[in-house]
N, C-alpha and C. Protein backbone atom coordinates (compact mmCIF):
# COMPACT_ATOMS: atom_id res chain seq x y z
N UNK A 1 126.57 65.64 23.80
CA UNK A 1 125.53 65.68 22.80
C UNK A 1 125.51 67.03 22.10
N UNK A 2 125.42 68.23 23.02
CA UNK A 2 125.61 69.53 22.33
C UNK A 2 126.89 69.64 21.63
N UNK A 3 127.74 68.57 22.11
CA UNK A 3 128.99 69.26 21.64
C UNK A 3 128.75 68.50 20.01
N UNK A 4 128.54 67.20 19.89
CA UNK A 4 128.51 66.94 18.10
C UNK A 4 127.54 67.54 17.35
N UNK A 5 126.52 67.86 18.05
CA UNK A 5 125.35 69.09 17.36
C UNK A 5 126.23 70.20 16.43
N UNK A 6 126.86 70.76 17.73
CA UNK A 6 127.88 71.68 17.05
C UNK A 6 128.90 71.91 15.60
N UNK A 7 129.49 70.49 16.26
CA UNK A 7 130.50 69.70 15.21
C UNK A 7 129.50 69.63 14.13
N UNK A 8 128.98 69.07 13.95
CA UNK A 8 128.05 68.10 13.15
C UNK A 8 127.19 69.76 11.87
N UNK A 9 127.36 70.55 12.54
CA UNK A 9 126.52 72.10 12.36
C UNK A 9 127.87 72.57 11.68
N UNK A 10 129.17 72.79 12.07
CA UNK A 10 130.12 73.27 11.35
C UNK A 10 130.57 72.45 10.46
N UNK A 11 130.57 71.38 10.01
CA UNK A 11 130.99 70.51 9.06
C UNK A 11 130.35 70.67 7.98
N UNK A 12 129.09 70.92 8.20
CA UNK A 12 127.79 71.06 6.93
C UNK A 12 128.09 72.33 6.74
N UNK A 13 128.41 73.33 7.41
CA UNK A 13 128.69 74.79 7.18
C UNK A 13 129.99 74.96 6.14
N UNK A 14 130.55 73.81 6.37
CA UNK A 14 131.97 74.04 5.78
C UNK A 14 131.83 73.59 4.43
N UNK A 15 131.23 72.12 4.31
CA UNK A 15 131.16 71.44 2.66
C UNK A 15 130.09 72.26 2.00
N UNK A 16 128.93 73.28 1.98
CA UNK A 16 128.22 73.92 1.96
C UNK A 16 129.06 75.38 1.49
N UNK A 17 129.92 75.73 2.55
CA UNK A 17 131.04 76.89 1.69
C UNK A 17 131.60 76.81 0.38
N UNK A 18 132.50 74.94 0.59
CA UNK A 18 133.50 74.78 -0.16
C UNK A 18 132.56 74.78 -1.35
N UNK A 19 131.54 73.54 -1.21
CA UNK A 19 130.68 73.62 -2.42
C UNK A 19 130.29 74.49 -2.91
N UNK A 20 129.86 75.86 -2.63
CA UNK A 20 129.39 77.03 -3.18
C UNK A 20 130.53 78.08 -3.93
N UNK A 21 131.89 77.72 -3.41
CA UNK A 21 132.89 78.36 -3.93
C UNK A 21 133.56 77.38 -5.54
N UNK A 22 133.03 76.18 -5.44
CA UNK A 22 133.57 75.34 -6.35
C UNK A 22 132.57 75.26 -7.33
N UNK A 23 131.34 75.75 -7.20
CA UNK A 23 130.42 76.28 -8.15
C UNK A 23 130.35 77.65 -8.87
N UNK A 24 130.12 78.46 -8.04
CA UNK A 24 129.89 79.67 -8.60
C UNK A 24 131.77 80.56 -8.47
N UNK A 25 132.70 80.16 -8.28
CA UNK A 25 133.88 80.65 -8.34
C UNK A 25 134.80 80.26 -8.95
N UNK A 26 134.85 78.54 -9.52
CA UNK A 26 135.54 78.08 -10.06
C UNK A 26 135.37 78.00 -11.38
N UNK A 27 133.90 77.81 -11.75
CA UNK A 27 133.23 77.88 -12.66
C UNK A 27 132.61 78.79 -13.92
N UNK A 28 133.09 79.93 -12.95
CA UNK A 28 132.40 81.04 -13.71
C UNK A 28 133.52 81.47 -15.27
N UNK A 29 132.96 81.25 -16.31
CA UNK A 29 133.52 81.31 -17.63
C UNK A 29 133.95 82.69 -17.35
N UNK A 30 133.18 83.84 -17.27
CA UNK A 30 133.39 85.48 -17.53
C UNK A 30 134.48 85.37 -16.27
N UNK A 31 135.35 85.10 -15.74
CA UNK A 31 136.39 85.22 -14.82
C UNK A 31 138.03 84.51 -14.81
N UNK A 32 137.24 83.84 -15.46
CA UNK A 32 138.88 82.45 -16.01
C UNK A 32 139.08 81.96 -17.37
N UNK A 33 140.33 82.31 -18.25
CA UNK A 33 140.23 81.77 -19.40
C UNK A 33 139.98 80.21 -19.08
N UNK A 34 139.33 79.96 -20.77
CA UNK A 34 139.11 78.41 -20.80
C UNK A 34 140.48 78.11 -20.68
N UNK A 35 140.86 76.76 -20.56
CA UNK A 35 141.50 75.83 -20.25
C UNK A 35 141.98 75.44 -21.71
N UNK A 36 143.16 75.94 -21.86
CA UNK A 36 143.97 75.49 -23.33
C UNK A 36 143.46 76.19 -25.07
N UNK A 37 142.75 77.33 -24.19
CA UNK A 37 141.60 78.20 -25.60
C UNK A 37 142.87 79.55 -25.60
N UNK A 38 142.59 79.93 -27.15
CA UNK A 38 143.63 80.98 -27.34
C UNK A 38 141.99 81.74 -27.12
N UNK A 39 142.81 82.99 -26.00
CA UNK A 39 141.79 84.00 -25.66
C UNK A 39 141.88 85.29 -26.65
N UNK A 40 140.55 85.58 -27.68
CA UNK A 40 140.71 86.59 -28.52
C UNK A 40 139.41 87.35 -28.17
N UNK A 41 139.55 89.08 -28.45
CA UNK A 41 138.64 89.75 -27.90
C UNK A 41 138.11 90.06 -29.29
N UNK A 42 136.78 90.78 -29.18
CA UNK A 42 135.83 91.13 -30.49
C UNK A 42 134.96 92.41 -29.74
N UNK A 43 135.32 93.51 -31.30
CA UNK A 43 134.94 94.52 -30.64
C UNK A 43 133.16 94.59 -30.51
N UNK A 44 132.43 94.26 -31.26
CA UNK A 44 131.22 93.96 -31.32
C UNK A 44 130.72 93.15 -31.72
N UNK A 45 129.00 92.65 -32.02
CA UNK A 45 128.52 91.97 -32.11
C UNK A 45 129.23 90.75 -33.41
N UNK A 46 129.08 91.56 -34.61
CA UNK A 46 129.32 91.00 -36.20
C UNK A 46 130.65 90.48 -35.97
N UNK A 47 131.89 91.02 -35.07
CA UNK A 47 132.96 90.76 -35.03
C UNK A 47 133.45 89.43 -34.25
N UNK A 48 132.59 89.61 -33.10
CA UNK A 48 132.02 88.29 -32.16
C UNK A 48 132.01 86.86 -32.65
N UNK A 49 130.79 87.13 -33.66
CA UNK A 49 130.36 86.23 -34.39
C UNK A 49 130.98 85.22 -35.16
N UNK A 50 131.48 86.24 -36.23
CA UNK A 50 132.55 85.77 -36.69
C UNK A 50 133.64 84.78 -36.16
N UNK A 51 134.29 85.46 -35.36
CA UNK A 51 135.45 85.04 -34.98
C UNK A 51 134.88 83.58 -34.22
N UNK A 52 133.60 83.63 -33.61
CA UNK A 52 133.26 82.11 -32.87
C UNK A 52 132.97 81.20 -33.57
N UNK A 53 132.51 81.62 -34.75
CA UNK A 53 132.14 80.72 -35.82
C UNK A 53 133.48 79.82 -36.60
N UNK A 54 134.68 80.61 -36.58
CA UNK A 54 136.08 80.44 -37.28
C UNK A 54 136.35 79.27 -36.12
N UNK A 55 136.63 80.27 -35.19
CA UNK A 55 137.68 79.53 -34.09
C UNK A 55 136.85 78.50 -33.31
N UNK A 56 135.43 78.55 -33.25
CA UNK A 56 134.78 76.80 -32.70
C UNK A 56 135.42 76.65 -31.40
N UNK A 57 135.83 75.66 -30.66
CA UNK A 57 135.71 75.13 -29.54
C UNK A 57 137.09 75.71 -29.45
N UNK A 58 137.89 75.77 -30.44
CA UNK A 58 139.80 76.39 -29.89
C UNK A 58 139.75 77.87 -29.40
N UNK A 59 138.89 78.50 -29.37
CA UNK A 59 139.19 80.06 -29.04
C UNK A 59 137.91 80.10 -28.14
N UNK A 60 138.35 81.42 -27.11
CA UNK A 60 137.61 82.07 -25.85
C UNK A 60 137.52 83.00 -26.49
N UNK A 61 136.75 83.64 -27.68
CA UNK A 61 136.35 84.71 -27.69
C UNK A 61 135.07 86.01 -26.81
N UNK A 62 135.95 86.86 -26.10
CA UNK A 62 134.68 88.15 -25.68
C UNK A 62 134.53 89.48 -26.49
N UNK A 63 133.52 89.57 -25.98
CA UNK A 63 133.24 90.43 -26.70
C UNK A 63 132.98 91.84 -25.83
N UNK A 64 133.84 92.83 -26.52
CA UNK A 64 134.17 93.67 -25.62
C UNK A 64 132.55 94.98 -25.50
N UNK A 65 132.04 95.45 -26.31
CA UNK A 65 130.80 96.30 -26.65
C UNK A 65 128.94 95.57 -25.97
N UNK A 66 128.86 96.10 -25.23
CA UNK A 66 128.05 94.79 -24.66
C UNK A 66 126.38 94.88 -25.36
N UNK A 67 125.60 94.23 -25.76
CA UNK A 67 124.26 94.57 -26.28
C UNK A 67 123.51 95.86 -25.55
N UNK A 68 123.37 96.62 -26.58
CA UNK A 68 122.34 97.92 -26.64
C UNK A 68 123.48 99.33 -26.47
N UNK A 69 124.78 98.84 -26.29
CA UNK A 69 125.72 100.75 -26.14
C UNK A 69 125.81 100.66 -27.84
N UNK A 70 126.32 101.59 -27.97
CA UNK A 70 126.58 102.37 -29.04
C UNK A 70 128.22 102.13 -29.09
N UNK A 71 128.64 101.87 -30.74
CA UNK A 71 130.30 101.49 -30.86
C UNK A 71 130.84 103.13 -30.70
N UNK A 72 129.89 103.97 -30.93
CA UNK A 72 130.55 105.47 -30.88
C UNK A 72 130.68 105.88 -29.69
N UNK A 73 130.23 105.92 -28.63
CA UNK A 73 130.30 106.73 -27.48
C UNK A 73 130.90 105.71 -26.88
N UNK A 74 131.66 104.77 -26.67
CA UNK A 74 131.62 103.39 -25.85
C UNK A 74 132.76 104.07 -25.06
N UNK A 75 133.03 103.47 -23.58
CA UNK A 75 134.09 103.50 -23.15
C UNK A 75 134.52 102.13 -21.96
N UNK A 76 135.47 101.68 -22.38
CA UNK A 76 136.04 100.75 -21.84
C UNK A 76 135.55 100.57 -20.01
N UNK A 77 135.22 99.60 -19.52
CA UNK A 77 135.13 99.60 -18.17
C UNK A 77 136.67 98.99 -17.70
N UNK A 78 137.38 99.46 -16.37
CA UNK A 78 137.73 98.76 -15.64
C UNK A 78 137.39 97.16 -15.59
N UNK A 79 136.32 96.52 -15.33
CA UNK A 79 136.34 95.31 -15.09
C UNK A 79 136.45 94.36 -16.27
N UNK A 80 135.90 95.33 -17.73
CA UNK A 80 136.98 94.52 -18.87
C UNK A 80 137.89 94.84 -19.34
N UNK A 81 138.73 95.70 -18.71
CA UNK A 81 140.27 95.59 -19.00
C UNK A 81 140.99 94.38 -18.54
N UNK A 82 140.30 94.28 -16.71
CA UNK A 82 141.21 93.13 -16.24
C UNK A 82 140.42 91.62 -16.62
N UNK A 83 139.17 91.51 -17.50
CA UNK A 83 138.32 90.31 -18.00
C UNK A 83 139.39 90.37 -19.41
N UNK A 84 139.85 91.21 -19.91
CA UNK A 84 140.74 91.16 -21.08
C UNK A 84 142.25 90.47 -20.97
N UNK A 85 142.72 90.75 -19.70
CA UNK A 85 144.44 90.09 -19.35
C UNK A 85 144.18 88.80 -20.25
N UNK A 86 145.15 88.42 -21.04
CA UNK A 86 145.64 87.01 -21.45
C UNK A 86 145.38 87.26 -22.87
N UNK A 87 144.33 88.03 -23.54
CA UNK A 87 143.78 87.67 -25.13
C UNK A 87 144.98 87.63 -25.83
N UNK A 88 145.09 87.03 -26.64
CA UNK A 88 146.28 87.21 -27.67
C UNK A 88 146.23 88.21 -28.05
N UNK A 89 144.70 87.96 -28.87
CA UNK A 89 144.14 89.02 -30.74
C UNK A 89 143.43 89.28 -29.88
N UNK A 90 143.13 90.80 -30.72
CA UNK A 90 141.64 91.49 -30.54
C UNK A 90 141.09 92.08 -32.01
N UNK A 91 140.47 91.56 -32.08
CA UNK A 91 139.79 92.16 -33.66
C UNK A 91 138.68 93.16 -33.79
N UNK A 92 138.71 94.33 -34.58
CA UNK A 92 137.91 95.15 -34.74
C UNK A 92 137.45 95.83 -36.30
N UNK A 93 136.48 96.20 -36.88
CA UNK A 93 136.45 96.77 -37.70
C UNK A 93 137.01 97.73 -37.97
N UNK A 94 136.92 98.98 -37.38
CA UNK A 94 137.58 100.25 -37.23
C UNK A 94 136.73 101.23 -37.48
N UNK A 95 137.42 102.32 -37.64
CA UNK A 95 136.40 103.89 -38.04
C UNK A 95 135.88 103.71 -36.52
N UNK A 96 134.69 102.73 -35.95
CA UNK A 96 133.76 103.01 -35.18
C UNK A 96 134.36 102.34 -34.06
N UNK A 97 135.16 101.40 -33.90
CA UNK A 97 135.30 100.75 -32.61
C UNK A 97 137.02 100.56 -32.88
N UNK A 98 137.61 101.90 -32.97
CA UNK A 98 138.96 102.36 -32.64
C UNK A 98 138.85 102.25 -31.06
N UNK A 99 138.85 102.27 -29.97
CA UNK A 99 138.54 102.46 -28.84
C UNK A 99 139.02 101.05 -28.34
N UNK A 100 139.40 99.84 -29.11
CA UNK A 100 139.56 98.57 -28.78
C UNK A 100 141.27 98.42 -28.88
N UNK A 101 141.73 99.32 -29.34
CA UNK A 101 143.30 99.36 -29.59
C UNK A 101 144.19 99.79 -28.65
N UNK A 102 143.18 100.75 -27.52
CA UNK A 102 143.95 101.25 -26.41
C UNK A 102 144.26 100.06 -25.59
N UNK A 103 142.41 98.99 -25.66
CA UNK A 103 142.32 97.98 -24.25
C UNK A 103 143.78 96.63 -25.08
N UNK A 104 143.79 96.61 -26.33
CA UNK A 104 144.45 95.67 -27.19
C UNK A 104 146.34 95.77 -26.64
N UNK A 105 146.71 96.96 -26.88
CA UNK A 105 148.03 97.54 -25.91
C UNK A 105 148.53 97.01 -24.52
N UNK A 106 146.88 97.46 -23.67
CA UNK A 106 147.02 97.20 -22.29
C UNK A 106 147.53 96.28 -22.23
N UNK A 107 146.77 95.19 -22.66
CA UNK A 107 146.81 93.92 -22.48
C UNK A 107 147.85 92.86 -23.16
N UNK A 108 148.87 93.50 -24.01
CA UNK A 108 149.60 93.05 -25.17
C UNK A 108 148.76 91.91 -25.87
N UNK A 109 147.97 92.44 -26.35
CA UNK A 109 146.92 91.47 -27.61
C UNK A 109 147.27 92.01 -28.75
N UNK A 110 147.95 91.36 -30.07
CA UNK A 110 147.47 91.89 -30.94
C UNK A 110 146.52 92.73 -31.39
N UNK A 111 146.49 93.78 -32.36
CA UNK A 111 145.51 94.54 -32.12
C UNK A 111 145.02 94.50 -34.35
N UNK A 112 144.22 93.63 -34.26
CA UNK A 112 143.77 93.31 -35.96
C UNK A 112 142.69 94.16 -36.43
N UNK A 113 143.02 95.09 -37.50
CA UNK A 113 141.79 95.35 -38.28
C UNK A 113 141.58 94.53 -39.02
N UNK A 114 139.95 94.83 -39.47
CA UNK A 114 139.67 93.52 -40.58
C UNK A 114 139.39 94.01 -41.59
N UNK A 115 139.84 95.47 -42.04
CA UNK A 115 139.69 96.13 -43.36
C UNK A 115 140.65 95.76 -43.68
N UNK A 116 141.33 94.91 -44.09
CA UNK A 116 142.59 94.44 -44.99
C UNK A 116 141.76 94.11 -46.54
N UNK A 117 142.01 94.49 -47.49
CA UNK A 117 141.86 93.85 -48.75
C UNK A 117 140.25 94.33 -49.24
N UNK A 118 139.65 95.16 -48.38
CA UNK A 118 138.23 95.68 -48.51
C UNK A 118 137.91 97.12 -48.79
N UNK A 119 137.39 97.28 -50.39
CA UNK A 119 137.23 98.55 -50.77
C UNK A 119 136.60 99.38 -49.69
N UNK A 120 136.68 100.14 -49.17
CA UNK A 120 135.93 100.96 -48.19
C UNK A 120 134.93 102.28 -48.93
N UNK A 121 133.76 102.12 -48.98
CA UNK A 121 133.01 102.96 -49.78
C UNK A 121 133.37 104.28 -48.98
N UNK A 122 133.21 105.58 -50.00
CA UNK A 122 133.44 106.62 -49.55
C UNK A 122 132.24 107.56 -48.75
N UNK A 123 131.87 108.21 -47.46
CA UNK A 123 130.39 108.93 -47.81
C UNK A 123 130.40 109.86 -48.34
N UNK A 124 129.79 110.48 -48.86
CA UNK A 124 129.45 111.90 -49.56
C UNK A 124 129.90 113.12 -48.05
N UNK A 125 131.02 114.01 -48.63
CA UNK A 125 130.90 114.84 -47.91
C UNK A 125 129.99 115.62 -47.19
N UNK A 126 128.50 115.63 -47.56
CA UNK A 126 127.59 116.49 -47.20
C UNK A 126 127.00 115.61 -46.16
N UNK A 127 127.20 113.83 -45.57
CA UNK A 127 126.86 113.52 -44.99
C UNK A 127 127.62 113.80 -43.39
N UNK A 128 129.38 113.55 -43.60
CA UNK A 128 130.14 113.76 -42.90
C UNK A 128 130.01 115.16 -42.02
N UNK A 129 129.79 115.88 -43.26
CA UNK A 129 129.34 117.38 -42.49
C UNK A 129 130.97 118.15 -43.02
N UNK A 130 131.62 117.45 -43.71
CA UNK A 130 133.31 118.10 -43.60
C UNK A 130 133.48 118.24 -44.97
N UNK A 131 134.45 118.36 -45.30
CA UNK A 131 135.23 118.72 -47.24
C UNK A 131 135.11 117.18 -47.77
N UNK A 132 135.01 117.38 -49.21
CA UNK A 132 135.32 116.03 -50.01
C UNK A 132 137.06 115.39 -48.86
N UNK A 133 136.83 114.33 -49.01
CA UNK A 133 137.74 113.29 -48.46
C UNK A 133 138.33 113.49 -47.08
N UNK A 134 137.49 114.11 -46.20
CA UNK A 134 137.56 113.92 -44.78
C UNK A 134 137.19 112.77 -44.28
N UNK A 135 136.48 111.87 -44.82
CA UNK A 135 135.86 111.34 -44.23
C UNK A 135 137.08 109.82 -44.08
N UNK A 136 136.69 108.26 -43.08
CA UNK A 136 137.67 107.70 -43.29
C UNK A 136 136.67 106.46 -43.60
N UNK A 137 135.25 106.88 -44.27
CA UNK A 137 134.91 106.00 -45.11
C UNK A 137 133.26 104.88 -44.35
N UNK A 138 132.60 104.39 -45.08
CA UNK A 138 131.71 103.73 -44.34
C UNK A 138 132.19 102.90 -43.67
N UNK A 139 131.76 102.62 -42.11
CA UNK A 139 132.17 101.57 -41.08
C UNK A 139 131.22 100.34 -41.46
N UNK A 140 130.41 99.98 -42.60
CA UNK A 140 129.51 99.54 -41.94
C UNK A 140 130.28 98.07 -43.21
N UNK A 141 130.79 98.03 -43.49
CA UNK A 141 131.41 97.27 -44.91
C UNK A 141 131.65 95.41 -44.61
N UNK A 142 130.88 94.94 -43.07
CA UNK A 142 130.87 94.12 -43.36
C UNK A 142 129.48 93.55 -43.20
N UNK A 143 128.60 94.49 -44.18
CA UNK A 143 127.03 93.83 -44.28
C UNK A 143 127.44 93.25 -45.81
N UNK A 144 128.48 93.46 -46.33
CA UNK A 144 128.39 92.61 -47.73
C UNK A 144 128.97 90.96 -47.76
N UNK A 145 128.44 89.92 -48.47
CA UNK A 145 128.98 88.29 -48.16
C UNK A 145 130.25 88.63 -48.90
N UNK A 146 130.85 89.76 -49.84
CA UNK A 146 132.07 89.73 -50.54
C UNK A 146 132.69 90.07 -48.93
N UNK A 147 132.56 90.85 -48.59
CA UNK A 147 133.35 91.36 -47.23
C UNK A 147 133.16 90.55 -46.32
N UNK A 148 132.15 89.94 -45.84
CA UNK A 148 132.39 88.91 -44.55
C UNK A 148 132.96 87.97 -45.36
N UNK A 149 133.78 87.52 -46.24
CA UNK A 149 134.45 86.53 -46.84
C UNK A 149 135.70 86.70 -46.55
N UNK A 150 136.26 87.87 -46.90
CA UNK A 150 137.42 88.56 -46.70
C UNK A 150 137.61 88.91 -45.17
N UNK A 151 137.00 88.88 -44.62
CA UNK A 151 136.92 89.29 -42.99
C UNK A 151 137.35 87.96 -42.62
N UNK A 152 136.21 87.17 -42.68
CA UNK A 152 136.27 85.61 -42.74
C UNK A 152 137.90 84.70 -42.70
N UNK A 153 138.72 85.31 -43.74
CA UNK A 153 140.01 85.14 -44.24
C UNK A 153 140.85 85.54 -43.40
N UNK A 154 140.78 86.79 -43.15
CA UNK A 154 141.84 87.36 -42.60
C UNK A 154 141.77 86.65 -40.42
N UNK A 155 140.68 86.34 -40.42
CA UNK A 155 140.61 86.29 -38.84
C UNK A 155 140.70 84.70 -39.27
N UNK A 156 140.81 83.78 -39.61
CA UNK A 156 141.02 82.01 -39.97
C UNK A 156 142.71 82.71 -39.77
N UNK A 157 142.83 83.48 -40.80
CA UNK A 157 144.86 83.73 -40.89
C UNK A 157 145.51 83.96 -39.53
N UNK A 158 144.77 84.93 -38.59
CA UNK A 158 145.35 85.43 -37.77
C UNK A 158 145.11 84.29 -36.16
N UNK A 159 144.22 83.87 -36.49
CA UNK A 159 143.79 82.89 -35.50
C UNK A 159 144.93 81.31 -35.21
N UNK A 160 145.20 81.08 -36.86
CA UNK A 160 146.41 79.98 -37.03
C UNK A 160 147.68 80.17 -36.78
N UNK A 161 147.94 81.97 -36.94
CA UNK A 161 149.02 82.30 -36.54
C UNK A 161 149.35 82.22 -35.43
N UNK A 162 148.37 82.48 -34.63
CA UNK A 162 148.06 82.69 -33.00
C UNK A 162 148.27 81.59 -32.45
N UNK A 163 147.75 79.98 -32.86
CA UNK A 163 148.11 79.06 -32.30
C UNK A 163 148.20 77.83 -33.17
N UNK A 164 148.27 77.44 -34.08
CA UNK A 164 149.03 76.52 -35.03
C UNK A 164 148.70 75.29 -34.98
């Protein structure tokens, strides 16, 4: 009698393991690319966006800058370098989230700016703090619908290239 108590106690112990590993381990999105998704990284929020909006259900886009850091001071963690293995693309604006080209290398991802084809306004030297044309221009160039159009373009291009 004690002895199937026992039995009966490790069996439930066991489907109770397996089950908990086939939930929270198998399952977990932030650990395993999707299943047949071209994996592309985004350096922040606007870039994110974008790209999920393009690529819909065919792309695993992450996003590398996480809500509330700053694109200026940011520095890459360890645990998304190796959450990064597999991305194809990684897309970034630039000027501010250069910092995505080192993790883009690591990982052999393409590494896309999306200033292609986009006037880049100049700031006034006296803002920069440096000489007329030090500067490498406002980062902020895709609050305009002419520029998220062109952004728009270039990440649809690079996304089809990526998987066809």
């Amino acid at each position: 009698m004690k002895k199937n108590i026992l039995i009966s106690i490790a069996v439930i112990a066991g489907i109770t393991a397996v089950s908990l590993l086939l939930i929270f381990g198998f399952r977990n999105g932030e650990t395993t690319q999707e299943q047949g998704k071209v994996k592309v990284l985004a350096s922040f929020f606007p870039v994110y966006d974008i790209v999920r909006q393009i690529g819909g259900d065919e792309v695993e886009v992450r996003r590398i800058l996480p809500a509330g850091a700053s694109p200026h001071t940011f520095d890459i963690t360890p645990k998304q370098a190796q959450e990064s293995q597999g991305a194809k693309i990684s897309f970034r604006i630039g000027i501010i989230d250069d910092w995505i080209s080192d993790l883009s290398e690591s990982v052999g991802a393409k590494d896309v700016s999306l200033r292609e084809n986009i006037e880049i306004k100049e700031y006034a030297a006296l803002l920069t703090g440096g000489q007329e044309g030090d500067t490498n221009g406002d980062p902020h160039y895709w609050l305009t619908m002419k520029n998220a159009k062109l952004i728009a373009e270039t990440v649809a291009r690079e996304l089809a290239a990526a998987d066809p």
